[in-house]
PDB file of N, CA and C in Angstrom:
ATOM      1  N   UNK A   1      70.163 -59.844  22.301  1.00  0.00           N
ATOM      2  CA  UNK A   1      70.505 -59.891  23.704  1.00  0.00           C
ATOM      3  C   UNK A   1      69.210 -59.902  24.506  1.00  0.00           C
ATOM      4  N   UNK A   2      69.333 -60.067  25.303  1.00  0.00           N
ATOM      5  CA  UNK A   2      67.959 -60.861  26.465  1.00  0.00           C
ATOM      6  C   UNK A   2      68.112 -59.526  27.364  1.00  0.00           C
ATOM      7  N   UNK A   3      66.632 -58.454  27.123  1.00  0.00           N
ATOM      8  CA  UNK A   3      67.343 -57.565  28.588  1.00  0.00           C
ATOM      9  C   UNK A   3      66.330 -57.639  29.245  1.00  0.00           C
ATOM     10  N   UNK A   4      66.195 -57.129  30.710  1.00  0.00           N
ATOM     11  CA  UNK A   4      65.224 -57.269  31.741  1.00  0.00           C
ATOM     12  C   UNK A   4      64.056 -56.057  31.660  1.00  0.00           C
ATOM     13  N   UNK A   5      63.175 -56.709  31.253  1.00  0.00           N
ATOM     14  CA  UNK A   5      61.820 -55.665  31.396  1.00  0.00           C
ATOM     15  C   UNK A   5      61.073 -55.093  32.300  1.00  0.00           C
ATOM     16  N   UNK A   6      61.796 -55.410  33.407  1.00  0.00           N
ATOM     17  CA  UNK A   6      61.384 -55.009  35.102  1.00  0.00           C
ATOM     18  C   UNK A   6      61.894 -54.056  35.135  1.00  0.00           C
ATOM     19  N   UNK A   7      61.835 -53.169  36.220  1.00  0.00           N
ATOM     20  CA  UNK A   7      62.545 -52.323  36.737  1.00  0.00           C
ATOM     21  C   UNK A   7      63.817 -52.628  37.391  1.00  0.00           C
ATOM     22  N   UNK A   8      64.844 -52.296  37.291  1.00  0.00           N
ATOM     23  CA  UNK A   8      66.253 -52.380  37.897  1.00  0.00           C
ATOM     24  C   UNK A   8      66.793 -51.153  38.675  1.00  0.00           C
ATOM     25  N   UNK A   9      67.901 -51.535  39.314  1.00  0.00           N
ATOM     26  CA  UNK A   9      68.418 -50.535  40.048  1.00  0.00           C
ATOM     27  C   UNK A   9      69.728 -50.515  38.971  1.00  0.00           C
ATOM     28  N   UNK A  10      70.127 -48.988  38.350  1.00  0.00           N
ATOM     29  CA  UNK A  10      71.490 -49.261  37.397  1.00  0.00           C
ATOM     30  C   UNK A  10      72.677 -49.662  38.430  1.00  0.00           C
ATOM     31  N   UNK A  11      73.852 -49.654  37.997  1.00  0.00           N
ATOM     32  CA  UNK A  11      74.743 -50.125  38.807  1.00  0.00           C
ATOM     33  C   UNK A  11      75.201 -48.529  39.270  1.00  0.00           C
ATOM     34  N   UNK A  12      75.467 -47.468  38.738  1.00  0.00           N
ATOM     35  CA  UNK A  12      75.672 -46.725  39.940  1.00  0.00           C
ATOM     36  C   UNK A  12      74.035 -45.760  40.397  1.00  0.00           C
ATOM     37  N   UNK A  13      73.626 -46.435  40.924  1.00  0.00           N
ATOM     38  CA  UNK A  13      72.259 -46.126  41.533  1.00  0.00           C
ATOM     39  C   UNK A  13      72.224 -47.067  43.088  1.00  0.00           C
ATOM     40  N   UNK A  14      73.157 -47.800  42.900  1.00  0.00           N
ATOM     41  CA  UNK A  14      72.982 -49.269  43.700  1.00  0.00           C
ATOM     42  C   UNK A  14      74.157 -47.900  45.537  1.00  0.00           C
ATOM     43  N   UNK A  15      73.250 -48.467  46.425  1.00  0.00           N
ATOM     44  CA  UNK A  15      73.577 -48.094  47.682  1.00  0.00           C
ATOM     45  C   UNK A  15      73.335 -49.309  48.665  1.00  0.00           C
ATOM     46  N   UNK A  16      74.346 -49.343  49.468  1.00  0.00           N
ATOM     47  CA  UNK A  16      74.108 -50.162  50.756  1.00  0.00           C
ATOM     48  C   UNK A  16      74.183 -51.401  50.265  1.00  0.00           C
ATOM     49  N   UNK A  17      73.410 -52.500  50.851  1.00  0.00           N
ATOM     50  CA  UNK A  17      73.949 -53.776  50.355  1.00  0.00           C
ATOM     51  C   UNK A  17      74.133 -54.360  48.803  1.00  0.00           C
ATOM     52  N   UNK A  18      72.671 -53.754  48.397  1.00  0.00           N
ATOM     53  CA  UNK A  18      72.919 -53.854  47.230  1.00  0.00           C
ATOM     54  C   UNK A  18      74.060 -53.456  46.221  1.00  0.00           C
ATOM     55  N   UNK A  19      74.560 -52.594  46.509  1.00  0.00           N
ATOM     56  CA  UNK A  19      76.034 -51.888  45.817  1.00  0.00           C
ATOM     57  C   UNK A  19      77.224 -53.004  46.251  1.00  0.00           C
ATOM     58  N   UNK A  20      77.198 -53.718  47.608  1.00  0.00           N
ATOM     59  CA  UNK A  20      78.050 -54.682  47.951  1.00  0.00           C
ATOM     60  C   UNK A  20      77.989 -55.756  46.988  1.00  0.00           C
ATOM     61  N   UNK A  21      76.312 -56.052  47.138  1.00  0.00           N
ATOM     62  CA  UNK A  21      76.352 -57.233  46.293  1.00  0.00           C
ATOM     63  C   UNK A  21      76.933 -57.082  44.392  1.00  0.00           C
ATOM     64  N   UNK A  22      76.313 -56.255  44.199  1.00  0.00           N
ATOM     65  CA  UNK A  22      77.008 -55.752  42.713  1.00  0.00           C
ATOM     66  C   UNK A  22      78.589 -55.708  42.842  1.00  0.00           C
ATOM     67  N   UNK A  23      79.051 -55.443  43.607  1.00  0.00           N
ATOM     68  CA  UNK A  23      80.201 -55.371  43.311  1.00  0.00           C
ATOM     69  C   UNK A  23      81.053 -56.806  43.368  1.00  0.00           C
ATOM     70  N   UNK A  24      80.132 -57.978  44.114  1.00  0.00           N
ATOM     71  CA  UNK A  24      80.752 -59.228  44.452  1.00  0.00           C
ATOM     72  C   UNK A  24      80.552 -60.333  43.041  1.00  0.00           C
ATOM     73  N   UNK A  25      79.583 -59.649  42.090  1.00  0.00           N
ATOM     74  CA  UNK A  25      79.094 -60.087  40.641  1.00  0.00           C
ATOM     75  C   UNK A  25      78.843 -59.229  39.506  1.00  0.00           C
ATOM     76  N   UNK A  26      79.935 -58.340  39.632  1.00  0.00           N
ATOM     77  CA  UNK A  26      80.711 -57.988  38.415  1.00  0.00           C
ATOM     78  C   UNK A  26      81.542 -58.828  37.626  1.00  0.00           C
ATOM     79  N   UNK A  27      81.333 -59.201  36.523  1.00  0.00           N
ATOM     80  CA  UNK A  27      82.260 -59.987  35.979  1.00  0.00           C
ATOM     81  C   UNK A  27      83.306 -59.275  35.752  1.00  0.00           C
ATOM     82  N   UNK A  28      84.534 -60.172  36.603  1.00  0.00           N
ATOM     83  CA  UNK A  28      85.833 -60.128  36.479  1.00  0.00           C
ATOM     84  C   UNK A  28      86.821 -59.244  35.179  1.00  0.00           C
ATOM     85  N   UNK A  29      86.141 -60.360  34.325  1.00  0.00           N
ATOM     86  CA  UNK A  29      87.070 -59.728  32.709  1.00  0.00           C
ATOM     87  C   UNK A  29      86.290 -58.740  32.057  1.00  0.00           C
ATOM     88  N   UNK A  30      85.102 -58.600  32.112  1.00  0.00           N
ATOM     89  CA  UNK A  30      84.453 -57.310  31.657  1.00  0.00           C
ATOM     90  C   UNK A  30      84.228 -56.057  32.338  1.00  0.00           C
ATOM     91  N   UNK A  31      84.282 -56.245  33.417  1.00  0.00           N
ATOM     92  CA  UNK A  31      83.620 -55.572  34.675  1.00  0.00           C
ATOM     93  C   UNK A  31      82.558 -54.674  34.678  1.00  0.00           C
ATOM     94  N   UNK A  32      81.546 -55.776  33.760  1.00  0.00           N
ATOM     95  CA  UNK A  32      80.245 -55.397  33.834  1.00  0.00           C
ATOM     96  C   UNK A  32      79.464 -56.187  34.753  1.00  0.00           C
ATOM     97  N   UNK A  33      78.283 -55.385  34.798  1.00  0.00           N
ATOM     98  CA  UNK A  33      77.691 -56.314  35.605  1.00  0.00           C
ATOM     99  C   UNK A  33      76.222 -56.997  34.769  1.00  0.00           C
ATOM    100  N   UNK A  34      76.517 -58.600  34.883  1.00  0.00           N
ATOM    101  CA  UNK A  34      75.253 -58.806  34.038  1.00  0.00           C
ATOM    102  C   UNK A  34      73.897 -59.100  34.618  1.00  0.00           C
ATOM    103  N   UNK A  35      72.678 -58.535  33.336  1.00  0.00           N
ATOM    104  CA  UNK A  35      71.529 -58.258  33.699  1.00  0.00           C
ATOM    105  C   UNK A  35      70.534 -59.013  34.190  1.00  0.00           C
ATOM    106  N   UNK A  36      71.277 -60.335  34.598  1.00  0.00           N
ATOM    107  CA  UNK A  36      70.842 -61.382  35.183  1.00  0.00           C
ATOM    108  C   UNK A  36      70.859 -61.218  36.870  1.00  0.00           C
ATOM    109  N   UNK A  37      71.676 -60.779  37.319  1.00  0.00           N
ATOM    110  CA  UNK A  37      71.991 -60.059  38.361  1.00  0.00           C
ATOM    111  C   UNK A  37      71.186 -58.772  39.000  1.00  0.00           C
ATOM    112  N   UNK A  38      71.068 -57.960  37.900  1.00  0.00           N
ATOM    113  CA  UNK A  38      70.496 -56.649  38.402  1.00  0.00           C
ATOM    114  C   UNK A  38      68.556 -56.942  38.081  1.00  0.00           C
ATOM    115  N   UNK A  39      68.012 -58.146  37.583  1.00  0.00           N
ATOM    116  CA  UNK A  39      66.784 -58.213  37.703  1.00  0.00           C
ATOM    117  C   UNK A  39      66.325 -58.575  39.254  1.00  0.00           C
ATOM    118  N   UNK A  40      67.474 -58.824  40.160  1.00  0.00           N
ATOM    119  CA  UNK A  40      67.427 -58.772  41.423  1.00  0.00           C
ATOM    120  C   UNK A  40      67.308 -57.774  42.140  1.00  0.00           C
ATOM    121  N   UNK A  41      67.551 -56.634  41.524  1.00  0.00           N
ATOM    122  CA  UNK A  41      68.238 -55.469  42.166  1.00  0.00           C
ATOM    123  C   UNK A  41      66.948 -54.738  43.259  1.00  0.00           C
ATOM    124  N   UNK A  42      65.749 -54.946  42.872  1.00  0.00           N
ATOM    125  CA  UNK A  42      64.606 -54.671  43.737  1.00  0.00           C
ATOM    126  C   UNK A  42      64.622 -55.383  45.139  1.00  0.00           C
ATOM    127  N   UNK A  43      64.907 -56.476  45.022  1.00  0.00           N
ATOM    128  CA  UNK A  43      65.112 -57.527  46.148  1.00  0.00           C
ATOM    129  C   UNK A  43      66.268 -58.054  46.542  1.00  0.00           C
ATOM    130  N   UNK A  44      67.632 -56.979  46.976  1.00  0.00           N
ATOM    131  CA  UNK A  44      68.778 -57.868  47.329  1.00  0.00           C
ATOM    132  C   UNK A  44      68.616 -59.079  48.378  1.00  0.00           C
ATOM    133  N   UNK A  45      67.912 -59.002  48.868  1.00  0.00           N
ATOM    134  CA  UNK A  45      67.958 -60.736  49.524  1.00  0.00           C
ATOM    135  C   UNK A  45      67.518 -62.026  48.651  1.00  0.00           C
ATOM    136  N   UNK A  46      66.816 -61.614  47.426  1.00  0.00           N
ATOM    137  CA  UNK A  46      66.848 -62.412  46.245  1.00  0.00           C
ATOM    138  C   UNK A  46      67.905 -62.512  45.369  1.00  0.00           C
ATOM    139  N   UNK A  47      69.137 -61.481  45.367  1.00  0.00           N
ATOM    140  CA  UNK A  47      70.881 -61.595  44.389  1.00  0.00           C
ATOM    141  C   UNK A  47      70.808 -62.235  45.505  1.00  0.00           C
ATOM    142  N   UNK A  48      71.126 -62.376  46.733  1.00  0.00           N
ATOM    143  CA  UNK A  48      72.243 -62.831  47.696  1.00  0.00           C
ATOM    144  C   UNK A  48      72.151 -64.541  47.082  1.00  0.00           C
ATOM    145  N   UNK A  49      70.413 -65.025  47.321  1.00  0.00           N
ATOM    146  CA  UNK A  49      70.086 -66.317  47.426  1.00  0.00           C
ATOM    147  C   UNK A  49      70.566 -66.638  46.119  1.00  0.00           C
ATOM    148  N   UNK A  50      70.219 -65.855  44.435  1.00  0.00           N
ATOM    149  CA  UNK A  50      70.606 -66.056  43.158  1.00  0.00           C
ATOM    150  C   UNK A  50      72.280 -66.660  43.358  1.00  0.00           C
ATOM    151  N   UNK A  51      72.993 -65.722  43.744  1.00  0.00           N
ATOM    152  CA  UNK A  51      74.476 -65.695  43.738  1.00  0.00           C
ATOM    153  C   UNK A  51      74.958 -67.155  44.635  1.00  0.00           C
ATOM    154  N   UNK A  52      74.329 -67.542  45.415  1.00  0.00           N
ATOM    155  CA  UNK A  52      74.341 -68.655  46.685  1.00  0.00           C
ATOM    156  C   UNK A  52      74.113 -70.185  45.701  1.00  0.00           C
ATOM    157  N   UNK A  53      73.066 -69.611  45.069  1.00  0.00           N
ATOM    158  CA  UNK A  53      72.376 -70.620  44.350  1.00  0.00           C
ATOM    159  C   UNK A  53      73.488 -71.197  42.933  1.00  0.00           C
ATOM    160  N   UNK A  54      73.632 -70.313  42.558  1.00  0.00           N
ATOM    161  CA  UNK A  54      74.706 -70.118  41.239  1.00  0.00           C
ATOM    162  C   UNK A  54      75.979 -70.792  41.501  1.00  0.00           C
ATOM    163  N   UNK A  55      76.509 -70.278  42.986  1.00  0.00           N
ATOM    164  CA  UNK A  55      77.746 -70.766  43.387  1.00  0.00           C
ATOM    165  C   UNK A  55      77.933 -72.384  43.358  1.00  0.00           C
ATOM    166  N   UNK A  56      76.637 -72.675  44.066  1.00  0.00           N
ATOM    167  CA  UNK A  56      76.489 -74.194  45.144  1.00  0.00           C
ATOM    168  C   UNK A  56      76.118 -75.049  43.453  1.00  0.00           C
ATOM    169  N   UNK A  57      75.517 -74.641  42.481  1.00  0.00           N
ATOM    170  CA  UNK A  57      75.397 -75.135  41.320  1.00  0.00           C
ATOM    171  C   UNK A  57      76.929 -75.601  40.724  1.00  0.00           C
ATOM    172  N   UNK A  58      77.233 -74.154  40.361  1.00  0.00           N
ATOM    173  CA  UNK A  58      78.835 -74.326  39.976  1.00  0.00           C
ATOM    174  C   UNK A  58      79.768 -75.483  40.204  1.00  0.00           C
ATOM    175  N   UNK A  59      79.675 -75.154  41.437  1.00  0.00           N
ATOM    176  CA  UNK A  59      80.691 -76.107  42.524  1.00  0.00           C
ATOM    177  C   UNK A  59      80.908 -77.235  42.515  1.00  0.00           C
ATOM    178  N   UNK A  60      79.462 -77.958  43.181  1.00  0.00           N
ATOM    179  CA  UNK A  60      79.065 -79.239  43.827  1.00  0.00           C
ATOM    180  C   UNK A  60      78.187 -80.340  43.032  1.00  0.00           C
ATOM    181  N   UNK A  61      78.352 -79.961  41.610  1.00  0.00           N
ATOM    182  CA  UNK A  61      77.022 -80.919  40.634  1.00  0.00           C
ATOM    183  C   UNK A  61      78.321 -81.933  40.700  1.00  0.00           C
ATOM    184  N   UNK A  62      77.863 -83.515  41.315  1.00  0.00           N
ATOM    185  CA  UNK A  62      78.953 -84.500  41.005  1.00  0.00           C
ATOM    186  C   UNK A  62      78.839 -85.023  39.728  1.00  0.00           C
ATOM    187  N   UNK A  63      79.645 -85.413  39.120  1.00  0.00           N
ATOM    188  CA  UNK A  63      79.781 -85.774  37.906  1.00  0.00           C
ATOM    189  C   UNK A  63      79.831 -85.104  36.561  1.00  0.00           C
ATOM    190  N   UNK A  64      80.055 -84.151  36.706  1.00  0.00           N
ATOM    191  CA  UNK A  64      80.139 -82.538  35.988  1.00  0.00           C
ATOM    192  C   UNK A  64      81.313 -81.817  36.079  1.00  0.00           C
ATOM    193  N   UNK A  65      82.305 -81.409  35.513  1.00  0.00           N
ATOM    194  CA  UNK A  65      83.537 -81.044  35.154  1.00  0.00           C
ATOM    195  C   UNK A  65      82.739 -79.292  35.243  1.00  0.00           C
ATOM    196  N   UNK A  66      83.515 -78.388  36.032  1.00  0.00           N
ATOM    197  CA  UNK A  66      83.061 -77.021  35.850  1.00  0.00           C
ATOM    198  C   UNK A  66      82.847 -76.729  34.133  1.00  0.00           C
ATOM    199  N   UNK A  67      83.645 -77.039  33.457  1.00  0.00           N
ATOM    200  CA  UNK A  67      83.844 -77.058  31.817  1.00  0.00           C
ATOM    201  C   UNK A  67      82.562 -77.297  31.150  1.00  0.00           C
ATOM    202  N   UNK A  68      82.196 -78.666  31.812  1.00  0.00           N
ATOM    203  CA  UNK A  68      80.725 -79.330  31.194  1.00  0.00           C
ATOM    204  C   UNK A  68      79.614 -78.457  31.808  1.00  0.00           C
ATOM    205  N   UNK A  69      79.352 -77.725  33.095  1.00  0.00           N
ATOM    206  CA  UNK A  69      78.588 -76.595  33.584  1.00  0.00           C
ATOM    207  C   UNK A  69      78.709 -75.661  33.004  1.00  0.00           C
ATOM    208  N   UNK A  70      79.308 -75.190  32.692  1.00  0.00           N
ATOM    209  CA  UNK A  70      79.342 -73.936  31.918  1.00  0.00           C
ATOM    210  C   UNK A  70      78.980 -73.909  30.502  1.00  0.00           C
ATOM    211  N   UNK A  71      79.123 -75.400  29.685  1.00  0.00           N
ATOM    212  CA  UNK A  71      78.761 -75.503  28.707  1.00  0.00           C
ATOM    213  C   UNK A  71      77.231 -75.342  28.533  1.00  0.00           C
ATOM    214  N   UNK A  72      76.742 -76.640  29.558  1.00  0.00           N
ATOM    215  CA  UNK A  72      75.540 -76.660  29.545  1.00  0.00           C
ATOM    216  C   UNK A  72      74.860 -74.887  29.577  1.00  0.00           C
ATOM    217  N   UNK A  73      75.410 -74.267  30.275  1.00  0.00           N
ATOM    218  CA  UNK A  73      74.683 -72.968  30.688  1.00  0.00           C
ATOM    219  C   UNK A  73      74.910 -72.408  29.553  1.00  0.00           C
ATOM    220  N   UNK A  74      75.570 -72.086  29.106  1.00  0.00           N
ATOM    221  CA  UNK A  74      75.866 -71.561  27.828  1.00  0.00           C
ATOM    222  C   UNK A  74      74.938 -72.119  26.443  1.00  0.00           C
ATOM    223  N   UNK A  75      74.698 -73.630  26.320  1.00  0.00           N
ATOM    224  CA  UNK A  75      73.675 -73.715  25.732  1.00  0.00           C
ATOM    225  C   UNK A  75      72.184 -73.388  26.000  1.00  0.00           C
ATOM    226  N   UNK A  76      71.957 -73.348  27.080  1.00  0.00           N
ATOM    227  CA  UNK A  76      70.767 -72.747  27.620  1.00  0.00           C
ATOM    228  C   UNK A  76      70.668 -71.697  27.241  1.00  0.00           C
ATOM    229  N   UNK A  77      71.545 -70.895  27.280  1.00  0.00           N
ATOM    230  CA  UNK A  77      71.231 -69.397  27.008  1.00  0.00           C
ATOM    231  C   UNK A  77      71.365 -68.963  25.980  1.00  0.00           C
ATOM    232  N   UNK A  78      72.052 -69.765  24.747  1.00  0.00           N
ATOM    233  CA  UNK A  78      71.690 -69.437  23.634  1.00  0.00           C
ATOM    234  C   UNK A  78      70.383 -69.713  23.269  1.00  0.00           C
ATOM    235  N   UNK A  79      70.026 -71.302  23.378  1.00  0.00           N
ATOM    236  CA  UNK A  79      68.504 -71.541  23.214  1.00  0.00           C
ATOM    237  C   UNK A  79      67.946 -70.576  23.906  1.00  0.00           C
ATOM    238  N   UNK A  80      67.548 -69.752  24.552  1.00  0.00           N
ATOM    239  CA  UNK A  80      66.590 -68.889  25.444  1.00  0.00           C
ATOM    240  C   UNK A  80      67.126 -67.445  24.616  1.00  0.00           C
ATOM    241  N   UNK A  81      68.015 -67.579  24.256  1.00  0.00           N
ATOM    242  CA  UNK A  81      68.075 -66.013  23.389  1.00  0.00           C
ATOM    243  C   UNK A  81      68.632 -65.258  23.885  1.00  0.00           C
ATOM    244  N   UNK A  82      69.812 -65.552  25.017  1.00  0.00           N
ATOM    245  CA  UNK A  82      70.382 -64.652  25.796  1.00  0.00           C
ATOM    246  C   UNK A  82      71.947 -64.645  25.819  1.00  0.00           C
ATOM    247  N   UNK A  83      72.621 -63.247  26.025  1.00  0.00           N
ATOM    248  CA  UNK A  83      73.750 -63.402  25.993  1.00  0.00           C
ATOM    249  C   UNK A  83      74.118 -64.545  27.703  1.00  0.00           C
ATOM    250  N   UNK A  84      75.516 -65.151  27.343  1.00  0.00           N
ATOM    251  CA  UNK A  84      75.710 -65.961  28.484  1.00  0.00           C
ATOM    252  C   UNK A  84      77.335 -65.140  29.179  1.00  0.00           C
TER     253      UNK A  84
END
């Protein structure tokens, strides 16, 4: 598993926006929150833009089936050594 070697804020450590934002990228079916997320946690105006960024990716790639995005990401992150 791929974990963050920075400093993080844990998830109940998280106050004020940051605790908002954690709570808006918790995954759903686990309701964890992943550590891709909380390497933000020093800079919530850097999750906000991550999460913005992630979304508008998701969404709007034309010619890309959400299915085929997610794949791709998913191979990425195995190649890189990380859970996805």
């Amino acid at each position: 598993m791929c974990v963050a070697w920075i400093d993080t804020v844990p998830e109940k450590d998280a106050v004020g926006e940051l605790e908002e934002l954690y709570r808006q990228v918790v995954d759903p079916q686990t309701g964890k929150l992943d550590h891709i997320m909380q390497v933000h946690s020093l800079h919530p105006a850097g999750l906000r833009a991550h999460v913005e960024l992630y979304s508008s990716v998701m969404r709007s790639t034309r010619g890309l089936s959400r299915a085929d995005r997610e794949m791709i990401a998913l191979l990425v992150s195995s190649l890189n050594g990380c859970d996805y």
